[in-house]
C-alpha atoms as a PDB file:
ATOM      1  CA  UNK A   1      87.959 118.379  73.092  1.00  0.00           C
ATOM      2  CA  UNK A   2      86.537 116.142  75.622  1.00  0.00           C
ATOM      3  CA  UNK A   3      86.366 112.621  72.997  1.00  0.00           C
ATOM      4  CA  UNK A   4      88.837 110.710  75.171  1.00  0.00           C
ATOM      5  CA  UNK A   5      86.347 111.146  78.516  1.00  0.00           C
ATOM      6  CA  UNK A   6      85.795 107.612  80.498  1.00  0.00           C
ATOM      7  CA  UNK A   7      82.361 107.175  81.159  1.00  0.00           C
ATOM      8  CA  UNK A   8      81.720 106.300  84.553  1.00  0.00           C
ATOM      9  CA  UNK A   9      80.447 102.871  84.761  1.00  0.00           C
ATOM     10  CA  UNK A  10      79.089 101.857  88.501  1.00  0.00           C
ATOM     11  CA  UNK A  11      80.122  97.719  87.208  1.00  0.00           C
ATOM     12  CA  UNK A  12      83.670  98.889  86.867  1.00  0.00           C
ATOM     13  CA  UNK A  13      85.040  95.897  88.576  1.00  0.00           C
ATOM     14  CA  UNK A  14      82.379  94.098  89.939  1.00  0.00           C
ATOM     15  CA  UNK A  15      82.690  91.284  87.312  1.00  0.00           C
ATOM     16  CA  UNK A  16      84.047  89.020  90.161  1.00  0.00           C
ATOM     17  CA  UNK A  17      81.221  89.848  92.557  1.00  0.00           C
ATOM     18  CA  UNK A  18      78.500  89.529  90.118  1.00  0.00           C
ATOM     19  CA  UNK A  19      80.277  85.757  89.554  1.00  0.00           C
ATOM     20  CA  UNK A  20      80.291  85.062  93.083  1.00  0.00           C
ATOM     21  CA  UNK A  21      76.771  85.806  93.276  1.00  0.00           C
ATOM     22  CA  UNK A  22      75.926  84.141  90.752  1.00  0.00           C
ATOM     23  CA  UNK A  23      77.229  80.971  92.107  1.00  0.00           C
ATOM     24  CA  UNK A  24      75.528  81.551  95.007  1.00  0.00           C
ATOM     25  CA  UNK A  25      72.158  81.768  94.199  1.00  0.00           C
ATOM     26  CA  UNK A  26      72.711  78.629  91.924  1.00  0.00           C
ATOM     27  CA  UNK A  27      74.062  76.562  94.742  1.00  0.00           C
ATOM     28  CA  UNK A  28      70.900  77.721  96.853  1.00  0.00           C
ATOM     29  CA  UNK A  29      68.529  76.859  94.050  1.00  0.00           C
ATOM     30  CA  UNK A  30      70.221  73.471  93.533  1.00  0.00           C
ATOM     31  CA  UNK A  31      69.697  72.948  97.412  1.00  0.00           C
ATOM     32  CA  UNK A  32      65.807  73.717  97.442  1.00  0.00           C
ATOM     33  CA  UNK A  33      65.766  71.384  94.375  1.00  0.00           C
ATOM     34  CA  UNK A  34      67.208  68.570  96.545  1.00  0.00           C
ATOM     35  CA  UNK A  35      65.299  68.875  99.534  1.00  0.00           C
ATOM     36  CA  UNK A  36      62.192  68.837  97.123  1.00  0.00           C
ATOM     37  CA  UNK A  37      63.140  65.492  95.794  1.00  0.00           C
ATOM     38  CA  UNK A  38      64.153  64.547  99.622  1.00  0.00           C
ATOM     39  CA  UNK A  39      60.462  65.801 100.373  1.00  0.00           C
ATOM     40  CA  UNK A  40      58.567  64.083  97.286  1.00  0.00           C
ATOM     41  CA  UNK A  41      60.316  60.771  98.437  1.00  0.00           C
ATOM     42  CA  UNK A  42      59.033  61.125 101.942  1.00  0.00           C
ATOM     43  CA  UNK A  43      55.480  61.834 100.665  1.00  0.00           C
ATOM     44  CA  UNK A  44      55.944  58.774  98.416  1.00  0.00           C
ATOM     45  CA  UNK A  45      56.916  56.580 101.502  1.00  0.00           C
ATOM     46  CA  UNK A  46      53.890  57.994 103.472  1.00  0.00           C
ATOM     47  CA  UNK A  47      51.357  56.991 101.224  1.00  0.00           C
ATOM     48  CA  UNK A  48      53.130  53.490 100.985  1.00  0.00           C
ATOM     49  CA  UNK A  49      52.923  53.094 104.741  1.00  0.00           C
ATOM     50  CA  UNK A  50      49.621  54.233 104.972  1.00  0.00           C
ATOM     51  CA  UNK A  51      48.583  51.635 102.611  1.00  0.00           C
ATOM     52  CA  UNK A  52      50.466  49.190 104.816  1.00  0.00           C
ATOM     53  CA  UNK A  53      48.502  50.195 108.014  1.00  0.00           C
ATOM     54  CA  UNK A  54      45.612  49.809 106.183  1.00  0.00           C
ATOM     55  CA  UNK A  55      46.473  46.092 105.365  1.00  0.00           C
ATOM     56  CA  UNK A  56      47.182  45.317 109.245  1.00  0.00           C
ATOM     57  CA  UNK A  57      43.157  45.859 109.841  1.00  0.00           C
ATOM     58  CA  UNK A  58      41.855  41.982 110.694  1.00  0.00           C
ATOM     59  CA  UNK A  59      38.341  42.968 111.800  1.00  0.00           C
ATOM     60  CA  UNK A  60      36.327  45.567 110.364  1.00  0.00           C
ATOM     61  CA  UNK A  61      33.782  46.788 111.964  1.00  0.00           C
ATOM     62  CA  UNK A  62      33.523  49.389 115.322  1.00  0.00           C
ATOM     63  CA  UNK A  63      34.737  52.925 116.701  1.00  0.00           C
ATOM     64  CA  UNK A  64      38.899  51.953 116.284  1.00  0.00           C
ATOM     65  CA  UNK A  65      38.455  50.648 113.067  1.00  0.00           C
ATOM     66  CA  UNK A  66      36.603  53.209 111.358  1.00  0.00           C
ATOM     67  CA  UNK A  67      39.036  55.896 113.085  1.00  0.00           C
ATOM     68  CA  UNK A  68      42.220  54.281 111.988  1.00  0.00           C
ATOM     69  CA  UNK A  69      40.505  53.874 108.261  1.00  0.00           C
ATOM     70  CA  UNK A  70      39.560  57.274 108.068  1.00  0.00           C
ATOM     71  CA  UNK A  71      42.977  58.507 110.004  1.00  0.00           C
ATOM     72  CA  UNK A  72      44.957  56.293 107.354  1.00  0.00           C
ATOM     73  CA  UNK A  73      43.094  57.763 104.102  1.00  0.00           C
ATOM     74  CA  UNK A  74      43.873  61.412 105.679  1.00  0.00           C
ATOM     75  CA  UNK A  75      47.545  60.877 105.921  1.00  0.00           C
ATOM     76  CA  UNK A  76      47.445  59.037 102.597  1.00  0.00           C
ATOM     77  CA  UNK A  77      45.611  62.129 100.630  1.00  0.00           C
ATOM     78  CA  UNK A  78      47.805  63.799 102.309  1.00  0.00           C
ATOM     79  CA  UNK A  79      51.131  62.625 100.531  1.00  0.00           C
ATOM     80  CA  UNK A  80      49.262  62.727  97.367  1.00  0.00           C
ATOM     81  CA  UNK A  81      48.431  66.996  97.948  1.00  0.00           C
ATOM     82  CA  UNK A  82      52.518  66.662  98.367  1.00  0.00           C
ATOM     83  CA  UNK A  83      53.261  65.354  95.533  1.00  0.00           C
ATOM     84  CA  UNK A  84      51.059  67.413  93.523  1.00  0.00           C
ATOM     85  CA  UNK A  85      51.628  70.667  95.305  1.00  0.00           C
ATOM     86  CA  UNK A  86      53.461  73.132  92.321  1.00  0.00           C
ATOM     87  CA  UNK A  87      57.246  73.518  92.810  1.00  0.00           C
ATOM     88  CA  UNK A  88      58.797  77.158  91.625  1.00  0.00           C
ATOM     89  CA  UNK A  89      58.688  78.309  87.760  1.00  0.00           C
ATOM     90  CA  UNK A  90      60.963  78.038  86.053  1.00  0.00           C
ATOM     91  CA  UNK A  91      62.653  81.938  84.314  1.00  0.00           C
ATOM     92  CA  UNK A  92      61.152  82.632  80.744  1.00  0.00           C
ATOM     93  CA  UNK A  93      64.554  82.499  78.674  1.00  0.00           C
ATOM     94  CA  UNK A  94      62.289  84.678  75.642  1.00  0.00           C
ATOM     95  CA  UNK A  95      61.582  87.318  78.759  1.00  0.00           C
ATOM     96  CA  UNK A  96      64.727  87.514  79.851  1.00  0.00           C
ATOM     97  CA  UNK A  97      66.464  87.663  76.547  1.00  0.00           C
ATOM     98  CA  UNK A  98      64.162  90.433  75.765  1.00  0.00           C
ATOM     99  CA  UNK A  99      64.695  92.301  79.100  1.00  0.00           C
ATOM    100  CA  UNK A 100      68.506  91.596  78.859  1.00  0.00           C
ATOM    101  CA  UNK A 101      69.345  91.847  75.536  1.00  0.00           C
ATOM    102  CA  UNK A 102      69.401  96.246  75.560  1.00  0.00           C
ATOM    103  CA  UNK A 103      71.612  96.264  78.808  1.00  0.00           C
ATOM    104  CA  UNK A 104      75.472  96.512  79.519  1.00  0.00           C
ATOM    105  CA  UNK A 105      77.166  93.029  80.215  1.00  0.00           C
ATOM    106  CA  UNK A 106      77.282  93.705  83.725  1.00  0.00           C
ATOM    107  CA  UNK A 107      73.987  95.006  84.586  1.00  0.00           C
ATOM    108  CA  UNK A 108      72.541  92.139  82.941  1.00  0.00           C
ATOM    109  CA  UNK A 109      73.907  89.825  84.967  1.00  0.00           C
ATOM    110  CA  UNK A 110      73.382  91.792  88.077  1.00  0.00           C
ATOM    111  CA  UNK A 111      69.085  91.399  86.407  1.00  0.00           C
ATOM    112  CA  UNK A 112      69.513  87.683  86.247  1.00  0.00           C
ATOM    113  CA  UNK A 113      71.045  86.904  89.905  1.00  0.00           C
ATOM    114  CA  UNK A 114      68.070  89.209  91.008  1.00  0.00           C
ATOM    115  CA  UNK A 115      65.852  87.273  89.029  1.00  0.00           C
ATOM    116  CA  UNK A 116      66.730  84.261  89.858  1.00  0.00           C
ATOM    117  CA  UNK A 117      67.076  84.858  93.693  1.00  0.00           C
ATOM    118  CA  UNK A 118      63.076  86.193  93.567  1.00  0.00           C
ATOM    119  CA  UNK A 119      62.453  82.716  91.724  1.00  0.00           C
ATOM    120  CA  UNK A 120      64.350  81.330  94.978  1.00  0.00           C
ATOM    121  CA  UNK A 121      62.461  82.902  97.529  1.00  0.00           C
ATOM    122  CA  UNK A 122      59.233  81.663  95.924  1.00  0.00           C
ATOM    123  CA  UNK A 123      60.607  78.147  95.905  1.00  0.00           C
ATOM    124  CA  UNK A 124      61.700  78.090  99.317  1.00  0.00           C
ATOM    125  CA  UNK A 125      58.556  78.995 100.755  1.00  0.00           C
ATOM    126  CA  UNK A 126      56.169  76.462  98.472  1.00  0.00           C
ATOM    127  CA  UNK A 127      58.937  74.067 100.201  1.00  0.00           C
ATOM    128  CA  UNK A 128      58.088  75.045 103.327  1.00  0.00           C
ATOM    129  CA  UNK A 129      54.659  75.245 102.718  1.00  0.00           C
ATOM    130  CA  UNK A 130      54.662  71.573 101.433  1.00  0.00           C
ATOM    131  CA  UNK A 131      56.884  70.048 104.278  1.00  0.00           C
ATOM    132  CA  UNK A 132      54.728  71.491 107.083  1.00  0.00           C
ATOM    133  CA  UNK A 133      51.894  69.783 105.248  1.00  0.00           C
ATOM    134  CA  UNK A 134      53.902  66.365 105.011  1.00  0.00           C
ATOM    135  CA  UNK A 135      54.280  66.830 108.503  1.00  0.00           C
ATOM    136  CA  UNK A 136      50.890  66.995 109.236  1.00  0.00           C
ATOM    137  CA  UNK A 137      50.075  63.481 106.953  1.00  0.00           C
ATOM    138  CA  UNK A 138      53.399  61.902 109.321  1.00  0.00           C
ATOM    139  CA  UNK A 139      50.667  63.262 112.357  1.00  0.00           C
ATOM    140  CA  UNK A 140      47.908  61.647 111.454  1.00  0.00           C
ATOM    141  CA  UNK A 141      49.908  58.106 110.119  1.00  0.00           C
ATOM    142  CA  UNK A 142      50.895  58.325 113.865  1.00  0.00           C
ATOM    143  CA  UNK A 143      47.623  58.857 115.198  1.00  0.00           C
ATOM    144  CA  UNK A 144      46.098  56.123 112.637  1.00  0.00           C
ATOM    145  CA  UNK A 145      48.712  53.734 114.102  1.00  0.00           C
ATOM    146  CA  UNK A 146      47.992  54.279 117.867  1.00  0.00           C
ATOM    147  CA  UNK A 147      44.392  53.487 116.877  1.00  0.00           C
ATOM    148  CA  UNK A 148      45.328  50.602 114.480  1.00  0.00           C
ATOM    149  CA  UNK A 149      46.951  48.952 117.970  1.00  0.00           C
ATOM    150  CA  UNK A 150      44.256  49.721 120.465  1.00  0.00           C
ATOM    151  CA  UNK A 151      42.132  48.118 117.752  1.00  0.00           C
ATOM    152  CA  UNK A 152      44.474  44.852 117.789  1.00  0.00           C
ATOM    153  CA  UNK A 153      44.094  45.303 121.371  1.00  0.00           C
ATOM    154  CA  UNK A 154      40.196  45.107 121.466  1.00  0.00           C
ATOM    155  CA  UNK A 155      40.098  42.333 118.836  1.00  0.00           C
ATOM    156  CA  UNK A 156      42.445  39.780 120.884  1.00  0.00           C
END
């Protein structure tokens, strides 16, 4: 009789890896979170400066004027797209209970650090996708600012 057979299990010792893994893809997701907080905050302080180059206009009225007003709004909108722009969904804990619940300990977990690292991917390009465009408001606060002084310039 054959009762006493192992059963080959290809987790056998992997309970350290999974961890490490694990960890891993945490720490990553943690970082993405931070540099979407660092990113938020630099919207935040774009659309305050904007509003303060928008303040340093004495005399309204021709070509500089209207470009630095319309330059300024841009970069302003800008930071507001930013700050709107969706950040990564969160995993369905009712989905992944159901999906996890019928597997072996190990395999599980080896299903959630896969999960999770898809869920990281996705956030780590809407973060790159958002920064680029923050860069783009920082280009035209730039360009509003060079035409903010050569309308001072015309005005003195």
């Amino acid at each position: 009789m054959r009762w006493n057979r192992k059963v080959h299990d290809p987790f056998d010792g992997k309970d350290l890896i999974l961890e490490l893994l694990d960890h891993e893809v945490d720490r990553q997701r943690a970082d993405v979170a931070s540099r979407g907080a660092m990113v938020a905050t630099r919207a935040a302080v774009l659309i305050a400066s904007a509003s303060i180059i928008t303040s340093l206009q004495s005399d309204p009225g021709g070509p500089a004027f209207i470009a630095t007003v319309i330059l300024t709004a841009a970069a302003a909108m800008t930071g507001v797209v930013v700050l709107v722009m969706r950040s990564g969904d969160e995993l369905s804990i009712v989905e992944l209970e159901k999906a996890l619940w019928p597997m072996a300990t190990n395999e599980a977990r080896r299903d959630l650090v896969y999960q999770k690292l898809y869920a990281l991917r996705g956030d780590e390009k809407r973060l790159r996708r958002r920064a680029r465009t923050l860069n783009v408001g920082f280009a035209l606060l730039t360009a509003s600012l060079i035409s903010t002084a050569f309308h001072l310039t015309t005005t003195i």
